[in-house]
PDB file of N, CA and C in Angstrom:
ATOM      1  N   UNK A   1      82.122  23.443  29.704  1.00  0.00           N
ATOM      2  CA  UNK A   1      82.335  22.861  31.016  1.00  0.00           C
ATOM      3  C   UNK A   1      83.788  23.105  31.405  1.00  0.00           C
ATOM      4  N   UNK A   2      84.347  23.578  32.302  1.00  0.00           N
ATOM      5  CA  UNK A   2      85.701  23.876  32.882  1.00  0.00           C
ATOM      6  C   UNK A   2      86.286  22.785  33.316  1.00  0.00           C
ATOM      7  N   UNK A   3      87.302  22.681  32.986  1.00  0.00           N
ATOM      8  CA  UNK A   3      88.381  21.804  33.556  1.00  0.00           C
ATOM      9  C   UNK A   3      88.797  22.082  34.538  1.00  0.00           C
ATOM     10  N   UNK A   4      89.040  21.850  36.217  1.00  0.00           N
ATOM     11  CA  UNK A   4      89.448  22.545  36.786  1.00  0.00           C
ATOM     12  C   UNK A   4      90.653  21.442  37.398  1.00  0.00           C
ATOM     13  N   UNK A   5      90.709  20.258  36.641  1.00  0.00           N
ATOM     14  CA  UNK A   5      92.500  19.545  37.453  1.00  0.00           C
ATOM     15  C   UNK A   5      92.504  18.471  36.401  1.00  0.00           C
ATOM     16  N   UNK A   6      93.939  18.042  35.737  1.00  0.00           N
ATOM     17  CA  UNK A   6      94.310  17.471  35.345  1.00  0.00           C
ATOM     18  C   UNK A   6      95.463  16.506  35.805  1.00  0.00           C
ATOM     19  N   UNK A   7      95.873  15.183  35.344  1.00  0.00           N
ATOM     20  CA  UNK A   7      96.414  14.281  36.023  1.00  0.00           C
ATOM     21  C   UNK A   7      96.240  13.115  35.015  1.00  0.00           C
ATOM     22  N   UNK A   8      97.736  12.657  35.470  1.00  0.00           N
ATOM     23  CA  UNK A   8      97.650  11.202  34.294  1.00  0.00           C
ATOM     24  C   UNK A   8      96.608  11.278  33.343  1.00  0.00           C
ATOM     25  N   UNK A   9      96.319  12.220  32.396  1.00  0.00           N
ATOM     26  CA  UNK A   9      95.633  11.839  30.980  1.00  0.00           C
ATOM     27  C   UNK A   9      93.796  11.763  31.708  1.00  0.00           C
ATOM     28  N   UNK A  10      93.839  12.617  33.071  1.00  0.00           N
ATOM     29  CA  UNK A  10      92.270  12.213  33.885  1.00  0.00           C
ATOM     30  C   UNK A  10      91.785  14.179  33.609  1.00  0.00           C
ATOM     31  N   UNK A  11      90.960  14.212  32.913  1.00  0.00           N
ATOM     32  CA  UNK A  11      89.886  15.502  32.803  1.00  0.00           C
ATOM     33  C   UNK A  11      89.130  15.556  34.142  1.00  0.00           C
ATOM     34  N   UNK A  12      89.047  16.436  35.239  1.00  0.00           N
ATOM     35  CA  UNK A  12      88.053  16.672  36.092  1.00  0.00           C
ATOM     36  C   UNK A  12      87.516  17.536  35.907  1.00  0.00           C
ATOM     37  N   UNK A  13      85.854  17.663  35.936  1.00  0.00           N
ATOM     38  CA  UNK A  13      85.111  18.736  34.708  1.00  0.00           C
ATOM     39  C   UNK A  13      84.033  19.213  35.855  1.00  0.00           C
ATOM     40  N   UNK A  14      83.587  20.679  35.780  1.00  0.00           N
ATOM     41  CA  UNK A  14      82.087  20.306  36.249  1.00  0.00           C
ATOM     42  C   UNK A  14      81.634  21.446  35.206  1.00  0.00           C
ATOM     43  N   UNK A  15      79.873  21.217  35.355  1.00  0.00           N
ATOM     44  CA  UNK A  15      79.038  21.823  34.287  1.00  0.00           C
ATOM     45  C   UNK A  15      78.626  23.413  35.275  1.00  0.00           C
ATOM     46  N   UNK A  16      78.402  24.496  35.150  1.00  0.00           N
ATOM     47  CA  UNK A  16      77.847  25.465  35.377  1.00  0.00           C
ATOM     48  C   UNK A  16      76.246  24.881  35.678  1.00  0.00           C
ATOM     49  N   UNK A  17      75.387  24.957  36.852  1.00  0.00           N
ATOM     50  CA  UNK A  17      73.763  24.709  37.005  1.00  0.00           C
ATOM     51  C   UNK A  17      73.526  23.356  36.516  1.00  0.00           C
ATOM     52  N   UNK A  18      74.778  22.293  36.886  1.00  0.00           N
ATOM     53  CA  UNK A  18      74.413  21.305  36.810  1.00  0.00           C
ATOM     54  C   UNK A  18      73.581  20.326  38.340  1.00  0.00           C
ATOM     55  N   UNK A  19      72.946  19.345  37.710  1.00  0.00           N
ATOM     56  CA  UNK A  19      72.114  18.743  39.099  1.00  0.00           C
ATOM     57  C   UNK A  19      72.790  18.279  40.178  1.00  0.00           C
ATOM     58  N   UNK A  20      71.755  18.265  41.194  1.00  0.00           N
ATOM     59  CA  UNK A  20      72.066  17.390  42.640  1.00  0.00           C
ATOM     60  C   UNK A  20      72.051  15.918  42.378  1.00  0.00           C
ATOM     61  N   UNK A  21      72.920  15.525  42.922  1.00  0.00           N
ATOM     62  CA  UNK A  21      73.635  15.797  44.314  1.00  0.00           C
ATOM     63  C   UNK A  21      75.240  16.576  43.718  1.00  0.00           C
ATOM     64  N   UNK A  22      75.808  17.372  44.348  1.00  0.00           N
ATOM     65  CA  UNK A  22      77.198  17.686  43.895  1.00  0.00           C
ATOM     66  C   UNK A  22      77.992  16.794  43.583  1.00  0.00           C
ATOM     67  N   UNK A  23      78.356  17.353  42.169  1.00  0.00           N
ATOM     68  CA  UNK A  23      79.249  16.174  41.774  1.00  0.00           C
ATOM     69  C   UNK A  23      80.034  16.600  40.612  1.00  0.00           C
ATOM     70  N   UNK A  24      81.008  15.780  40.168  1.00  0.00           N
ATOM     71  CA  UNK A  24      81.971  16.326  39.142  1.00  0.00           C
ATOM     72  C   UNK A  24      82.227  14.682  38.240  1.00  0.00           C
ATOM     73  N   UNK A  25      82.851  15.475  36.749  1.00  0.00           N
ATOM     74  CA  UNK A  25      82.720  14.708  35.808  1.00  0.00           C
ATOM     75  C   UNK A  25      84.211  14.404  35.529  1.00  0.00           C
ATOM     76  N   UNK A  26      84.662  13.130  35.314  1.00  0.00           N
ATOM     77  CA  UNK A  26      86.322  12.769  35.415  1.00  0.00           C
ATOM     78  C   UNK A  26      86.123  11.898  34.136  1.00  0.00           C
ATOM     79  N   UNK A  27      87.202  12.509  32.830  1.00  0.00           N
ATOM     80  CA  UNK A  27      87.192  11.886  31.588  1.00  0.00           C
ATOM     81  C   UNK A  27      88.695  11.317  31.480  1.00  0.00           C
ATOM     82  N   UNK A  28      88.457   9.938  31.091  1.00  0.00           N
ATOM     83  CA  UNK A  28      89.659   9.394  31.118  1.00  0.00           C
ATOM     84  C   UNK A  28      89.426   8.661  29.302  1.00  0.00           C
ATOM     85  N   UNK A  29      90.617   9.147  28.278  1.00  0.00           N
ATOM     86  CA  UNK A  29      90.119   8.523  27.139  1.00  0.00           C
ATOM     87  C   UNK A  29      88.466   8.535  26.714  1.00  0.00           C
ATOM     88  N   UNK A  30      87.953   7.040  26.280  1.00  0.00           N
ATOM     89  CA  UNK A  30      86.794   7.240  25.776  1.00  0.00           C
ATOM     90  C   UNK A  30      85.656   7.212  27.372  1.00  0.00           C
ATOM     91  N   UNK A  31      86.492   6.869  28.349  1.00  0.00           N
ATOM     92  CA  UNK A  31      85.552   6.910  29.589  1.00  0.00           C
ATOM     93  C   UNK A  31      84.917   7.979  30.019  1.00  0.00           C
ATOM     94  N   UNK A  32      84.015   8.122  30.783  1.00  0.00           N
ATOM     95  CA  UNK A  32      83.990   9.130  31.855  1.00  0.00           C
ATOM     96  C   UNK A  32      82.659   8.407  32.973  1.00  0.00           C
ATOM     97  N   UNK A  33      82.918   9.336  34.009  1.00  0.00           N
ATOM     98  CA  UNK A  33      82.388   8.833  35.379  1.00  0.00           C
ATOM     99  C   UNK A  33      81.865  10.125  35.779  1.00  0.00           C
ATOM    100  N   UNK A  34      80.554  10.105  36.733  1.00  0.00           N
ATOM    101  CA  UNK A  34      80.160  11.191  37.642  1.00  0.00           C
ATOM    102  C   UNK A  34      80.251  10.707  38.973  1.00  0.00           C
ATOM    103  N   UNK A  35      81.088  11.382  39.859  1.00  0.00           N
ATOM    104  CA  UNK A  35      81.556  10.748  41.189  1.00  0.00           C
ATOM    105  C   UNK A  35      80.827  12.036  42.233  1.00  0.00           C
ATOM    106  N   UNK A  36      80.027  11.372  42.915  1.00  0.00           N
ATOM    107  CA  UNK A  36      79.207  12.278  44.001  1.00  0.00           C
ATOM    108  C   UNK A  36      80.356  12.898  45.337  1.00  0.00           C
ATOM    109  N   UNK A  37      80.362  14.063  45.016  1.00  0.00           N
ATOM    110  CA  UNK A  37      81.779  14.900  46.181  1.00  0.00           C
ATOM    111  C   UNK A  37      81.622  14.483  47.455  1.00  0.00           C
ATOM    112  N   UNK A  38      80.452  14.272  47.908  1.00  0.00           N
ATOM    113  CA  UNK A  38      79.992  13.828  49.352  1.00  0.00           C
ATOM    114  C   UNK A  38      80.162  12.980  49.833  1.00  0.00           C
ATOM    115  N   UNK A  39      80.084  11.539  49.115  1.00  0.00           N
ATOM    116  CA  UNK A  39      80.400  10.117  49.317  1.00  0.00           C
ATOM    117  C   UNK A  39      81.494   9.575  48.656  1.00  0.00           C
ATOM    118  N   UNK A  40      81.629   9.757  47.540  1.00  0.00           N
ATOM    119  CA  UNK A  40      82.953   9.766  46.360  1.00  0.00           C
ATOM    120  C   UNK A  40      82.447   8.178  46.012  1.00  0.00           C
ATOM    121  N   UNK A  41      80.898   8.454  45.631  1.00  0.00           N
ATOM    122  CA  UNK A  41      80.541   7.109  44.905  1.00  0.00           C
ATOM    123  C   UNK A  41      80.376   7.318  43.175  1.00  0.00           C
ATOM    124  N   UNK A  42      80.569   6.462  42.396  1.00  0.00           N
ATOM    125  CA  UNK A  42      80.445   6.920  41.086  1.00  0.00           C
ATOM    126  C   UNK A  42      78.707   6.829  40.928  1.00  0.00           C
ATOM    127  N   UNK A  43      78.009   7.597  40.418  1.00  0.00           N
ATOM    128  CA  UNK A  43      77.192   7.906  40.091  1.00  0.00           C
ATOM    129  C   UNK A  43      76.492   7.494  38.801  1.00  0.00           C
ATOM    130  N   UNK A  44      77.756   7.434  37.896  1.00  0.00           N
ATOM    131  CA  UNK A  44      77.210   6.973  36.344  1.00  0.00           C
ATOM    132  C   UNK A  44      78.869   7.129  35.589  1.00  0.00           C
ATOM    133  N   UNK A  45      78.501   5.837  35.040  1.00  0.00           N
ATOM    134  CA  UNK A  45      79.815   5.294  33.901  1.00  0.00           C
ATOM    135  C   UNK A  45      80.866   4.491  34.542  1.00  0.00           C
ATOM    136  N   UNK A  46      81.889   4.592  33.769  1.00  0.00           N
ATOM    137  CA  UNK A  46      82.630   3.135  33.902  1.00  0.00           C
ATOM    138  C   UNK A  46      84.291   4.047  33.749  1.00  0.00           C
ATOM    139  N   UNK A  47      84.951   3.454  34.450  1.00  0.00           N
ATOM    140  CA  UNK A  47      86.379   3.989  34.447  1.00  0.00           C
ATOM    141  C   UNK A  47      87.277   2.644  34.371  1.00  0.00           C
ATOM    142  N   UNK A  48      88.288   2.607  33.861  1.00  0.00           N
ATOM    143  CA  UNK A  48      89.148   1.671  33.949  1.00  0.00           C
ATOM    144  C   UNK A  48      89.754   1.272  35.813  1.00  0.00           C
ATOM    145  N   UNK A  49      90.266   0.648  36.511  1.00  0.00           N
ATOM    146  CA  UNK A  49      90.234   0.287  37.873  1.00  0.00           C
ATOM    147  C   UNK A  49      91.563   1.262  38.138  1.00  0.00           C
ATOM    148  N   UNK A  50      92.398   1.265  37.634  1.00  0.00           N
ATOM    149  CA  UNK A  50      93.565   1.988  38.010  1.00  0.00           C
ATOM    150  C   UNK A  50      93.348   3.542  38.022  1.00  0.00           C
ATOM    151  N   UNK A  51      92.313   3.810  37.094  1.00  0.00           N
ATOM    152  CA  UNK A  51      91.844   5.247  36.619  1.00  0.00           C
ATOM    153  C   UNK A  51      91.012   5.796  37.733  1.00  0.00           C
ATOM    154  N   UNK A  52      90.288   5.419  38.465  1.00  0.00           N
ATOM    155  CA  UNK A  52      88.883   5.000  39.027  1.00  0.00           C
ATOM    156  C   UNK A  52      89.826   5.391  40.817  1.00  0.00           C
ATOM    157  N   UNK A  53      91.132   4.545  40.665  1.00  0.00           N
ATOM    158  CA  UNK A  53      91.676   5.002  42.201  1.00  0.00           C
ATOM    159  C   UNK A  53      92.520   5.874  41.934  1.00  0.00           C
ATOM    160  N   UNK A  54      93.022   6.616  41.049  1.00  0.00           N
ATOM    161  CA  UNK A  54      93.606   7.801  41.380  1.00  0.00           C
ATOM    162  C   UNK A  54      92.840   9.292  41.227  1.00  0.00           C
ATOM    163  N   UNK A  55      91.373   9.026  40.416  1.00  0.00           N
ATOM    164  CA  UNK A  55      90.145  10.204  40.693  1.00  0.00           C
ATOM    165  C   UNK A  55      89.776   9.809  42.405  1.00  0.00           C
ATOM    166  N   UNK A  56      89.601   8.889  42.412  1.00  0.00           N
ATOM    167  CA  UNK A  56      89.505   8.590  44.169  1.00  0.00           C
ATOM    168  C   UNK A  56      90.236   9.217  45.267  1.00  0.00           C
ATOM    169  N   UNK A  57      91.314   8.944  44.938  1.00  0.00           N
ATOM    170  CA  UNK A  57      92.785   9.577  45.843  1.00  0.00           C
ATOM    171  C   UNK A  57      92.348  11.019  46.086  1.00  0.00           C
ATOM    172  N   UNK A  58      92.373  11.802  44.614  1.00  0.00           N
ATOM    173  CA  UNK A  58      92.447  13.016  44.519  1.00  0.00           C
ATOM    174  C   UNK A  58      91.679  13.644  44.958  1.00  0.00           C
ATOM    175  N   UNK A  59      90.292  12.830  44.579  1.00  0.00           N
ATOM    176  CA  UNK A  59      89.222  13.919  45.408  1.00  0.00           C
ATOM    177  C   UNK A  59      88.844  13.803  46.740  1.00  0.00           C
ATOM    178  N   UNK A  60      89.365  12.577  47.596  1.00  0.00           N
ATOM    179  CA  UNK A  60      89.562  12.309  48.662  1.00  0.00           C
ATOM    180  C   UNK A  60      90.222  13.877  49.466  1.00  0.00           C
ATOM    181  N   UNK A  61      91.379  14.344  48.983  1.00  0.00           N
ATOM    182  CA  UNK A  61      92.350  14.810  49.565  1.00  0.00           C
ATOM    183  C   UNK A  61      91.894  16.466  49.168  1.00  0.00           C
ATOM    184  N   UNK A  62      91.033  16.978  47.931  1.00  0.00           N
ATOM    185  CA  UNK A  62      90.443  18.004  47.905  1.00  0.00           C
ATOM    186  C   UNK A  62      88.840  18.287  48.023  1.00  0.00           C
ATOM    187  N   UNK A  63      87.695  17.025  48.782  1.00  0.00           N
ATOM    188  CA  UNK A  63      86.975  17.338  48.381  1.00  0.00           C
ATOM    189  C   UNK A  63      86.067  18.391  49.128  1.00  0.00           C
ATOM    190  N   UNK A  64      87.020  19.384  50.071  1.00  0.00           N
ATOM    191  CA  UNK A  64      86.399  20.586  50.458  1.00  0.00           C
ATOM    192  C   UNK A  64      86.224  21.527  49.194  1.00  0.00           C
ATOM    193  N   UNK A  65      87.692  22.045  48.474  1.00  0.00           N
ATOM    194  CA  UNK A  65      87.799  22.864  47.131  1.00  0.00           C
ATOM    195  C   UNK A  65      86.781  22.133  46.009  1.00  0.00           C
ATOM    196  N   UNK A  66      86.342  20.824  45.965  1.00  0.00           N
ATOM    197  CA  UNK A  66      85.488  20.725  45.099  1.00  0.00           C
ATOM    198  C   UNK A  66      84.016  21.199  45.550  1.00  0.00           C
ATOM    199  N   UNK A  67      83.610  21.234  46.760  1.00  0.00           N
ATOM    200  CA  UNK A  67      82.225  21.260  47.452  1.00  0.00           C
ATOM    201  C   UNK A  67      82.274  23.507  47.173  1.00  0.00           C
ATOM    202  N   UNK A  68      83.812  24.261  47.066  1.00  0.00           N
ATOM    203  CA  UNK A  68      83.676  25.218  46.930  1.00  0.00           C
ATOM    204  C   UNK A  68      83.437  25.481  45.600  1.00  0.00           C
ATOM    205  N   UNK A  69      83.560  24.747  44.377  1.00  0.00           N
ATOM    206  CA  UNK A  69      83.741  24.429  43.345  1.00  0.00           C
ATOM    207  C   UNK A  69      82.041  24.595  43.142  1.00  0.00           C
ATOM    208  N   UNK A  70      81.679  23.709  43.432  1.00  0.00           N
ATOM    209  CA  UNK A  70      80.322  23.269  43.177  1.00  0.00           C
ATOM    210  C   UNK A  70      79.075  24.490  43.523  1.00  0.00           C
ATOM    211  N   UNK A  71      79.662  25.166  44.493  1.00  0.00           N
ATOM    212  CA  UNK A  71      79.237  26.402  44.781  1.00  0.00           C
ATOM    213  C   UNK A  71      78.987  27.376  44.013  1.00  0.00           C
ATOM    214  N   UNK A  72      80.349  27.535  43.414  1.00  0.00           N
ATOM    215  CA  UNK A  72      80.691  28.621  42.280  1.00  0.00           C
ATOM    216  C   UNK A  72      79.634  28.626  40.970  1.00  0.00           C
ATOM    217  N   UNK A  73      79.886  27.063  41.127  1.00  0.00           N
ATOM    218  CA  UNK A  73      79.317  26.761  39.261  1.00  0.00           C
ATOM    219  C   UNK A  73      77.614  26.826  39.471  1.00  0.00           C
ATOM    220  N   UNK A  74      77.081  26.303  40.931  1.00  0.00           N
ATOM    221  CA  UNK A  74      75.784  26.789  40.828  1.00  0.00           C
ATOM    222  C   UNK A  74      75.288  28.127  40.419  1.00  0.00           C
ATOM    223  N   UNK A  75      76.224  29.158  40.754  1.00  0.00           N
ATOM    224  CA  UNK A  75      75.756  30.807  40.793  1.00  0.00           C
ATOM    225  C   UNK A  75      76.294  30.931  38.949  1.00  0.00           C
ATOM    226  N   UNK A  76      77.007  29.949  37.982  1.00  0.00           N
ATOM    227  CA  UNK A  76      77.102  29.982  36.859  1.00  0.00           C
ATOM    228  C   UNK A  76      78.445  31.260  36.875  1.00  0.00           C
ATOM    229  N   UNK A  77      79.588  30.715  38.219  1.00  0.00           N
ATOM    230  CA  UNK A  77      80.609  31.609  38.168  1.00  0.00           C
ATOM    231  C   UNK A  77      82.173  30.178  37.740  1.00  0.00           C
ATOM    232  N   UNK A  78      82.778  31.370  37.434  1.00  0.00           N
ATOM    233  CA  UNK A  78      83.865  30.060  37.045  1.00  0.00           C
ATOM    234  C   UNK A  78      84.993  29.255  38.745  1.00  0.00           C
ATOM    235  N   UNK A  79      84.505  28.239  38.528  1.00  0.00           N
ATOM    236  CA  UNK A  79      85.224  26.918  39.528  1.00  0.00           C
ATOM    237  C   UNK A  79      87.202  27.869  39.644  1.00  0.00           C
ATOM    238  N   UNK A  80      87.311  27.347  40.647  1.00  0.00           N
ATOM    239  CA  UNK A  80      88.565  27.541  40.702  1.00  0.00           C
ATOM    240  C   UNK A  80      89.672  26.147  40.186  1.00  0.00           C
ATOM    241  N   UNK A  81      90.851  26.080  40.552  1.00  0.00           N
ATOM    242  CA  UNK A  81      91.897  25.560  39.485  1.00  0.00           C
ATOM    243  C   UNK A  81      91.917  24.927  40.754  1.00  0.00           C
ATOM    244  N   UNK A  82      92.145  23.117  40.895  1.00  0.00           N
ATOM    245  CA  UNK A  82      92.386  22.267  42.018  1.00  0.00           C
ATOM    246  C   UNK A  82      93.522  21.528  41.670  1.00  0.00           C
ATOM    247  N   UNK A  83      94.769  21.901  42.699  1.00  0.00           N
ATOM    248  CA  UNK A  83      96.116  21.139  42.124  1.00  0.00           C
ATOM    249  C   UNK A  83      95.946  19.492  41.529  1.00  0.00           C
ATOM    250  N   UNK A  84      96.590  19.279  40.545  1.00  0.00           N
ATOM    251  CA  UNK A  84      96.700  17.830  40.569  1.00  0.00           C
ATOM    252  C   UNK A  84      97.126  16.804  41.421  1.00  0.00           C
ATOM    253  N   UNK A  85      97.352  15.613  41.042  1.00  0.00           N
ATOM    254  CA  UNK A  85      98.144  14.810  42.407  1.00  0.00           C
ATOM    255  C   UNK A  85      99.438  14.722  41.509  1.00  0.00           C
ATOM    256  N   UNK A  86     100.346  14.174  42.859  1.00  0.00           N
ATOM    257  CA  UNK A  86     101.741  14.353  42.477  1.00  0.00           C
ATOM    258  C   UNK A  86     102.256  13.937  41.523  1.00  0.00           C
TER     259      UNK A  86
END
C-alpha cells in the first residue's frame, strides 16, 4: 500500500483496487481510520481527537489530489506524493 503524505507521526495510505466509496487509510501509532474523500467522514476505526483534526485539515485542503489519487490506484498505477501540512 503506498504512502503518499506524511505528517506529525500520521501515515496516509491507499490500497491499489481497493473498494467504494473513495477513500484513504490514515495510521497514527496503533490507530488507523478510513476517511471517505467525498465527505471526509471516518468510515471505520478510531483516531485519537487531536490526530483525527489534523487528517481532517489536510485532506480538506487536498481532497481534489486525493480523488486523483484514487483514480490512479483503481487502474493499479502508483498514487502520486501529496504535500504534508505545515
Amino acid at each position: 500500500m503506498p504512502t503518499i503524505s506524511t505528517f506529525y507521526g500520521i501515515l496516509i495510505q491507499m490500497f491499489w483496487g481497493d473498494h467504494v466509496p473513495p477513500h484513504f487509510h490514515a495510521l497514527y501509532a496503533e490507530h488507523e481510520v478510513l476517511i471517505d474523500i467525498q465527505t471526509l467522514d471516518v468510515l471505520e476505526g478510531e483516531m485519537p481527537r487531536r490526530a483525527i483534526a489534523l487528517i481532517l485539515e489536510w485532506a480538506q485542503e487536498h481532497r481534489a489530489e486525493l480523488m486523483e489519487d484514487w483514480k490512479l490506484c483503481e487502474f493499479n498505477q502508483q498514487p502520486n506524493k501529496i504535500p504534508p501540512l505545515p
